[in-house]
Protein backbone atom coordinates (compact mmCIF):
# COMPACT_ATOMS: atom_id res chain seq x y z
CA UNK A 1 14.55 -9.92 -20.98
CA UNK A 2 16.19 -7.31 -18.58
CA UNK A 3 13.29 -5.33 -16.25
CA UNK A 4 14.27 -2.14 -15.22
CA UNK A 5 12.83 -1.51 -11.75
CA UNK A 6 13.04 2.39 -10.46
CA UNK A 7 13.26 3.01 -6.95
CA UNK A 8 15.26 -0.58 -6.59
CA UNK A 9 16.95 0.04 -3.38
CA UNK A 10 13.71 1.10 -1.70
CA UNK A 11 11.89 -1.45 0.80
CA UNK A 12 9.19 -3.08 -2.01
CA UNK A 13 12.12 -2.57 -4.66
CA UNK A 14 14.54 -4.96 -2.84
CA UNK A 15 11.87 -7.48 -2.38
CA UNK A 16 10.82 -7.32 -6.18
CA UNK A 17 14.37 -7.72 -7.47
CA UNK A 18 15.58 -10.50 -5.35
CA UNK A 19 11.69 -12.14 -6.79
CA UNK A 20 12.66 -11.26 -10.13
CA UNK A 21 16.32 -12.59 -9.58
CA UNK A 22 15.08 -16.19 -8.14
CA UNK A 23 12.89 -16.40 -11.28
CA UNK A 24 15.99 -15.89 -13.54
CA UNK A 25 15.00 -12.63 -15.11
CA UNK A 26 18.12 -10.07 -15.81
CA UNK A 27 16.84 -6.69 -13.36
CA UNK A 28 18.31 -3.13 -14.54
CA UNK A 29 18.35 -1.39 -10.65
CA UNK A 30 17.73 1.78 -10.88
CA UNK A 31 17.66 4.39 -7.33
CA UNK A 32 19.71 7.03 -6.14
CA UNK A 33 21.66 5.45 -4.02
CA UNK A 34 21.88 1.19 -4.17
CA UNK A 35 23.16 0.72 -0.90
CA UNK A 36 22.29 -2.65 0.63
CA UNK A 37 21.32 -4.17 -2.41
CA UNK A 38 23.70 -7.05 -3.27
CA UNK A 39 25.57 -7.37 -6.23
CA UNK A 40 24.41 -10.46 -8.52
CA UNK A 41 25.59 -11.29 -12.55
CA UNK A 42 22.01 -10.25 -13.74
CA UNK A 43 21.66 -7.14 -12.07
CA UNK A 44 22.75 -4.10 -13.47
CA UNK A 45 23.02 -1.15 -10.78
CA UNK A 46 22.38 2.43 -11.85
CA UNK A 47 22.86 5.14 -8.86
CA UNK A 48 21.72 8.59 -10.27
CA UNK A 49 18.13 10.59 -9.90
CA UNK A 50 15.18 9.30 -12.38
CA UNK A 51 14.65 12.91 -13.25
CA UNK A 52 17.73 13.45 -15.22
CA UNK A 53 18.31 12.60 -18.67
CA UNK A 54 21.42 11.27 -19.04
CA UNK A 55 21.11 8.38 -16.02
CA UNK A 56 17.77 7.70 -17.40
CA UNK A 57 19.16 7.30 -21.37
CA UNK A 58 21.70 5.06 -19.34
CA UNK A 59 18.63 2.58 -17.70
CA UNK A 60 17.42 1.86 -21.80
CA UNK A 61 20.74 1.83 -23.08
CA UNK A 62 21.98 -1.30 -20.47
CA UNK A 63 19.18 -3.33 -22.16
CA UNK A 64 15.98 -2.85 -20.49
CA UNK A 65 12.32 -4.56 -22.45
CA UNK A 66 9.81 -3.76 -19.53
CA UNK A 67 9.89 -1.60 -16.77
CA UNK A 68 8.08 -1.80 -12.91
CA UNK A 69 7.89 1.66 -11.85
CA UNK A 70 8.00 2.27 -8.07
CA UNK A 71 9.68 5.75 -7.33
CA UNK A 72 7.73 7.73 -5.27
CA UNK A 73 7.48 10.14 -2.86
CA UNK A 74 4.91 9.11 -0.33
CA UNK A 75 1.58 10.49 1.02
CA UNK A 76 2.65 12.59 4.14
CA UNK A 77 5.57 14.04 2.66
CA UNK A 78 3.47 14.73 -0.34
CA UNK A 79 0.70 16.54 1.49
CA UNK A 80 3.75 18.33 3.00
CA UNK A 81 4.94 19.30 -0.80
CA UNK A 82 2.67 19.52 -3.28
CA UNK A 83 5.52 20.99 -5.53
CA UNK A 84 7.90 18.18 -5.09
CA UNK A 85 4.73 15.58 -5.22
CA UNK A 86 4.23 16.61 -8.74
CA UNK A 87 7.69 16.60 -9.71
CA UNK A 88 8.31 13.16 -8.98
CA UNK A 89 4.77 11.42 -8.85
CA UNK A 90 3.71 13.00 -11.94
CA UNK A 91 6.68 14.34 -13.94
CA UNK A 92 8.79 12.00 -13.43
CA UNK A 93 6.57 9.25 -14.31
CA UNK A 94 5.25 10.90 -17.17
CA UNK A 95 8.92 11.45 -18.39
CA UNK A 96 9.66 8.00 -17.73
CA UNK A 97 6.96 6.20 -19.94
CA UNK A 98 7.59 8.47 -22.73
CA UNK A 99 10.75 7.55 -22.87
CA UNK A 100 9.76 3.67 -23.03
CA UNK A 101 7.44 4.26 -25.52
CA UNK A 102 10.23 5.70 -27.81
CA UNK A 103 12.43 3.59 -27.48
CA UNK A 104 11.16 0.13 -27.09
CA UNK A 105 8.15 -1.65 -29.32
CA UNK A 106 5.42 -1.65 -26.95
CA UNK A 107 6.79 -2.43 -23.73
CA UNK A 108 5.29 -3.83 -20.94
CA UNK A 109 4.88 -1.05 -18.11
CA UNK A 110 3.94 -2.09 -14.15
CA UNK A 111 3.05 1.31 -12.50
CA UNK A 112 2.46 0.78 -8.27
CA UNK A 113 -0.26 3.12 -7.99
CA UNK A 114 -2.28 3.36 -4.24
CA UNK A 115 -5.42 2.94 -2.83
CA UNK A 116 -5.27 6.59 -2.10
CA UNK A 117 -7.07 7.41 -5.29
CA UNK A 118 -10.13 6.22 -3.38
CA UNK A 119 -10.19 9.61 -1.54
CA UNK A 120 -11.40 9.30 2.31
CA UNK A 121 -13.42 8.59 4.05
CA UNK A 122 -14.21 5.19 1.72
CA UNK A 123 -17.62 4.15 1.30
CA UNK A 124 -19.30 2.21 4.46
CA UNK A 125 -20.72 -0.31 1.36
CA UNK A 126 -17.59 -1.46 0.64
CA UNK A 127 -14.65 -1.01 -2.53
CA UNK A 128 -15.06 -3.19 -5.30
CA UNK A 129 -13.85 -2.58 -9.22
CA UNK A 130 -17.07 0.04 -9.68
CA UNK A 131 -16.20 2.20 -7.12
CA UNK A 132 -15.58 5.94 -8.34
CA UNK A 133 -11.68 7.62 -7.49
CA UNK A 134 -12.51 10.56 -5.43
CA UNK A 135 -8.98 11.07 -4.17
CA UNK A 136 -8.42 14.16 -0.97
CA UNK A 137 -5.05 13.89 -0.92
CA UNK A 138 -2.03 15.45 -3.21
CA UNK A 139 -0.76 11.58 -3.14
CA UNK A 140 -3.69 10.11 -4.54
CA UNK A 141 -4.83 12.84 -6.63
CA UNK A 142 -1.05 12.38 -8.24
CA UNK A 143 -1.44 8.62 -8.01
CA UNK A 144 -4.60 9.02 -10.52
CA UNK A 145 -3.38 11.39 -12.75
CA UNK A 146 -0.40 8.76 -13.71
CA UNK A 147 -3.45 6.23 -13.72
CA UNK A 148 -4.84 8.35 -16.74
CA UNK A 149 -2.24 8.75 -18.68
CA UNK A 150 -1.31 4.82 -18.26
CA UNK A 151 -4.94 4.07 -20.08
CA UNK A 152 -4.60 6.59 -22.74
CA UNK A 153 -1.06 5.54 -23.78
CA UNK A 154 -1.87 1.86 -23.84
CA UNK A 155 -4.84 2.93 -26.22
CA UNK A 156 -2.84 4.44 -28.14
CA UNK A 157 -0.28 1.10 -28.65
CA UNK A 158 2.88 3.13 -27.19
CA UNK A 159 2.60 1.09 -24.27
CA UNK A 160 1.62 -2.35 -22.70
CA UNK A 161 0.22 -1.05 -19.28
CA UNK A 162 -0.26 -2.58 -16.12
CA UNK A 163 -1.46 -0.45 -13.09
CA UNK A 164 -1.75 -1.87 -9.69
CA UNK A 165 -2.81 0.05 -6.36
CA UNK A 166 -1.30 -1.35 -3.46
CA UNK A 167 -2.54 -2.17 0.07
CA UNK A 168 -1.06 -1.07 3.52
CA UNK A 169 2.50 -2.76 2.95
CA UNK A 170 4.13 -4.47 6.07
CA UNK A 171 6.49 -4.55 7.63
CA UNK A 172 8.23 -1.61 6.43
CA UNK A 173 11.58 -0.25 8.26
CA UNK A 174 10.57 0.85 11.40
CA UNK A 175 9.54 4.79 11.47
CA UNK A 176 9.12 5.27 7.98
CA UNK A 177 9.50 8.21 6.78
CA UNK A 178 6.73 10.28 5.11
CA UNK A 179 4.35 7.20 5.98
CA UNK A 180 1.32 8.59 7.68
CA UNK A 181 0.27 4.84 8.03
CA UNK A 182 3.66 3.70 8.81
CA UNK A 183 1.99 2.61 12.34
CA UNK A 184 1.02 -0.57 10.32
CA UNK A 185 4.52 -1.74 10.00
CA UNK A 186 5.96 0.15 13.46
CA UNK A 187 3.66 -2.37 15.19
CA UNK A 188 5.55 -5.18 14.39
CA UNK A 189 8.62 -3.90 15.25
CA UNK A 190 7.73 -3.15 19.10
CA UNK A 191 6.23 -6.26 19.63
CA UNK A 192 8.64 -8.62 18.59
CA UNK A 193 11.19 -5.94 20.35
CA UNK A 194 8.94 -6.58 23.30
CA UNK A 195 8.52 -2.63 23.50
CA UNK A 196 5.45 -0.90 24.48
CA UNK A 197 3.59 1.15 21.62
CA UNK A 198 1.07 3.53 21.35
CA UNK A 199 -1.35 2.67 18.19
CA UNK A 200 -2.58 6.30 17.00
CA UNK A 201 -5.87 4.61 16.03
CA UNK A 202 -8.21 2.35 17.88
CA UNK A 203 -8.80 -1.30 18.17
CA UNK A 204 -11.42 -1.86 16.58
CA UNK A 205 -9.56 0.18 13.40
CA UNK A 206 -9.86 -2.42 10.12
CA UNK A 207 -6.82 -1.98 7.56
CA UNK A 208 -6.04 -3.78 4.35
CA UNK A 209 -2.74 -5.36 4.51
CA UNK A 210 -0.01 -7.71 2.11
CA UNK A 211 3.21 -8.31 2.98
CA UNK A 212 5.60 -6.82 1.25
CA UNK A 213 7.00 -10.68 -0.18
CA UNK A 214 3.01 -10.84 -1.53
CA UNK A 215 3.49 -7.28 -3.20
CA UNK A 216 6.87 -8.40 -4.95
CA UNK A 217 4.72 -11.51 -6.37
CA UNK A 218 2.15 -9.25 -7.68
CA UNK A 219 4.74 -6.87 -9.18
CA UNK A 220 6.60 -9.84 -11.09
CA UNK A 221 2.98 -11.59 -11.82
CA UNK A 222 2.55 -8.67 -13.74
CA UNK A 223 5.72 -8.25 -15.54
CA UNK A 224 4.64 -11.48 -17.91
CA UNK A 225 1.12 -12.05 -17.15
CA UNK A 226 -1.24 -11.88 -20.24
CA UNK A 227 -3.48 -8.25 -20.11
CA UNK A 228 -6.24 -9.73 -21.94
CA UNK A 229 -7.72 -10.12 -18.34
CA UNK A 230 -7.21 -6.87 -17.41
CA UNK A 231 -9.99 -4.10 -17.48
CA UNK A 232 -9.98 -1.69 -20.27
CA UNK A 233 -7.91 0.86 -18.00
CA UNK A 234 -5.06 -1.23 -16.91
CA UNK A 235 -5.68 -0.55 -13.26
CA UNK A 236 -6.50 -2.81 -10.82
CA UNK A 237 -7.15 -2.82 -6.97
CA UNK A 238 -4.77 -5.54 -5.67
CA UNK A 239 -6.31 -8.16 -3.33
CA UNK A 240 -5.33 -7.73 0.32
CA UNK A 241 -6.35 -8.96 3.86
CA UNK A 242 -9.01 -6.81 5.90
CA UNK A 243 -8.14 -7.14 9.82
CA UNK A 244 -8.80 -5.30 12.69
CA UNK A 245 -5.90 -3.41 14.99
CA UNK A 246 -6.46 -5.80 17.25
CA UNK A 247 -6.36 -8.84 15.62
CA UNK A 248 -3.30 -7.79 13.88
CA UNK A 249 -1.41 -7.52 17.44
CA UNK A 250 -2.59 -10.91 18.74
CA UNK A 251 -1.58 -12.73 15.61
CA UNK A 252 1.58 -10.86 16.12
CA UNK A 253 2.27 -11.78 19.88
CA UNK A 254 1.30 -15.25 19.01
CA UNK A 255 3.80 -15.60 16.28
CA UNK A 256 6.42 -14.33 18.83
CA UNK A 257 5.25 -16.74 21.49
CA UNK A 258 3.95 -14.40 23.39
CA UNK A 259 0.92 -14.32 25.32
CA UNK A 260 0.40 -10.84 26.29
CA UNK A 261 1.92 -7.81 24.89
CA UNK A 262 2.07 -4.21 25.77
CA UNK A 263 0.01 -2.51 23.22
CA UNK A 264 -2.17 0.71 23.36
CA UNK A 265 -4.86 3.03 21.57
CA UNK A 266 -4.83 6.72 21.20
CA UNK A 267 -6.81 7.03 18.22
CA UNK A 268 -6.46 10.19 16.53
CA UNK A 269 -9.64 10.60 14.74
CA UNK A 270 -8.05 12.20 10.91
CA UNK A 271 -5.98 8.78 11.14
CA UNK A 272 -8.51 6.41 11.84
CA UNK A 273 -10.74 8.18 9.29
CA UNK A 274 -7.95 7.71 6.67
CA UNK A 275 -6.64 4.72 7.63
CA UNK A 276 -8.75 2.64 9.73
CA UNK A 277 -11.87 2.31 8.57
CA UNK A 278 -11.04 0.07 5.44
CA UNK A 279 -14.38 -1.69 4.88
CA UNK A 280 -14.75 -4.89 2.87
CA UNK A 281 -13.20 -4.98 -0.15
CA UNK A 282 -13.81 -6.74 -3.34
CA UNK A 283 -11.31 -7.27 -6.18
CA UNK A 284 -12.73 -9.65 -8.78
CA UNK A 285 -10.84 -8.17 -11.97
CA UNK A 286 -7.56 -8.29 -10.23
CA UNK A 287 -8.33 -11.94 -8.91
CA UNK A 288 -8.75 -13.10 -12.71
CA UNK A 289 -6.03 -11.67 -14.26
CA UNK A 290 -4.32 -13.82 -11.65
CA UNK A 291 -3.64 -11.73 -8.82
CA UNK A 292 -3.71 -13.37 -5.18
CA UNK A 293 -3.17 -11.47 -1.27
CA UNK A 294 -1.41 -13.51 1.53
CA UNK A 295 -4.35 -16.09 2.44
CA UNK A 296 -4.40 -15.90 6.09
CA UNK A 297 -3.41 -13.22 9.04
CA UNK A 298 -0.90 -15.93 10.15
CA UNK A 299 0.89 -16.08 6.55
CA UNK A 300 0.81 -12.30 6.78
CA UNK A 301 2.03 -11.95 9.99
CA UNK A 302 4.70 -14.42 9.28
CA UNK A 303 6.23 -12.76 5.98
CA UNK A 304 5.63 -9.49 7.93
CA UNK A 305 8.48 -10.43 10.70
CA UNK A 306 10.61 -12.00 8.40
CA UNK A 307 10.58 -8.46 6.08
CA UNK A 308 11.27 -6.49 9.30
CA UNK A 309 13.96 -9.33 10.57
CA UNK A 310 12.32 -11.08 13.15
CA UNK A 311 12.19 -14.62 13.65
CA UNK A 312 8.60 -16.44 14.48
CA UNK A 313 8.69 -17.82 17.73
């Protein structure tokens, strides 16, 4: 069976194919531009936009069964264009499970959705698999719409659905563009650089975090897992870690050997609203249909460097 994975060539699309690879599945890659993703004898590469027709009849017609959707354009630089947001987020997506649903027999579907469909601020009681979608943003109100139609083609038998809303992924390339949370992953960087940062939130902010190797598991868990354990929507809230700021930089200074580093807070309060105040989090439907986060800070922190390539003192 050949998955085709869009956005292939992005940061959790590289970590999902070489997962997919090691487990011997053939991978149909699928971005606009594949650069840096290394050639192997079952990966098919595909350069061209999602949006148009002719590279996306080309994705089916090189022998793709299921398909992980991850193209995306992400929540700042959706806030910044709503128009664009839609285009790709919604239309795109849309377009793109249509299209499986023609012309394969029920396919398995994997759609990376967010915890942005939450809305901010969260609830102080906690998230578990009750909690309402209330999204504020364009990214998250996008994010749910996809969510929808997911359910309602699945009910209908077109398609085998899997939704999963991702954590805070680290450690993403430093300065990551569009990320209004990309201080999650920038921190890693400057400490094991031994650089000084600035944190725009404050230490006592709590985040949910996976690495991005734990997000690539959860993607291919998905790809074959059995949806009888899934809830009647498709969607679930992945599992992830819940640490403070400050935690997060001593596990990271200790993993470089380090003692001390030079870390600061500046929190602006619209960031720490949205993106550090994560309170405790509870993911039982995910958990049975198999789904698992890192287990510690220190395995997190670990994968983390390696992603951003670092080496662990």
């Amino acid at each position: 069976m050949s998955v085709l994975v869009t956005g292939a060539a992005g940061f959790v699309g590289r970590a999902l194919v070489t997962k997919l690879l090691a487990e011997g599945q053939g991978v149909i890659a699928l971005d606009r531009s594949l650069h840096g993703l290394d050639a192997h004898e079952r990966l098919t590469r595909i350069e061209g936009d999602l949006r148009q027709a002719n590279i996306l009849a080309s994705a089916f017609e090189a022998g793709a069964r299921s398909v992980v959707h991850l193209v995306s354009l992400p929540g700042g630089a959706a806030e910044a264009d709503p128009d664009l947001s839609f285009a790709v987020n919604v239309e795109a997506s849309l377009t793109l499970m249509g299209e499986a649903a023609r012309r394969l027999d029920r396919p398995r579907f994997v759609y990376s959705s967010s915890i942005a469909v939450f809305g901010d601020p969260l609830p102080e009681a906690g998230v578990d698999d009750a909690t309402p979608l209330r999204p504020r943003l364009i990214y998250g109100l996008h994010k749910r719409m996809v969510e929808d139609a997911l359910a309602t083609l699945t009910r209908r038998g077109e398609l085998d659905a899997v939704g999963l809303r991702l954590p805070g992924i680290v450690a993403r390339p430093e300065g990551a563009a569009g990320l209004k949370s990309a201080f999650m992953s920038d921190v890693f960087h400057a400490i094991a650089a031994g650089r000084t940062i600035t944190l725009p939130v404050s230490r006592q902010a709590e985040v949910w975090l996976m690495s991005v190797q734990q997000t690539a598991a959860c993607l291919a868990h998905a790809v074959s897992m059995d949806t009888a354990f899934l809830p009647e929507d498709r969607v679930v809230t992945l599992p992830a870690l819940r640490v403070t700021m400050e935690a997060l930089v001593v596990a990271i200074a200790a993993a470089n050997g380090q003692s001390v580093c030079d870390v600061r807070y500046q929190a602006d309060e619209a960031l720490e609203a949205a993106f550090g105040r994560h309170p405790i989090l509870s993911t039982p439907a995910a958990e049975r249909a198999g789904f698992r986060h890192d287990g510690s800070v220190e395995a997190l922190v670990r994968r983390a460097l390696e992603a951003c390539g670092a080496q662990p003192g």
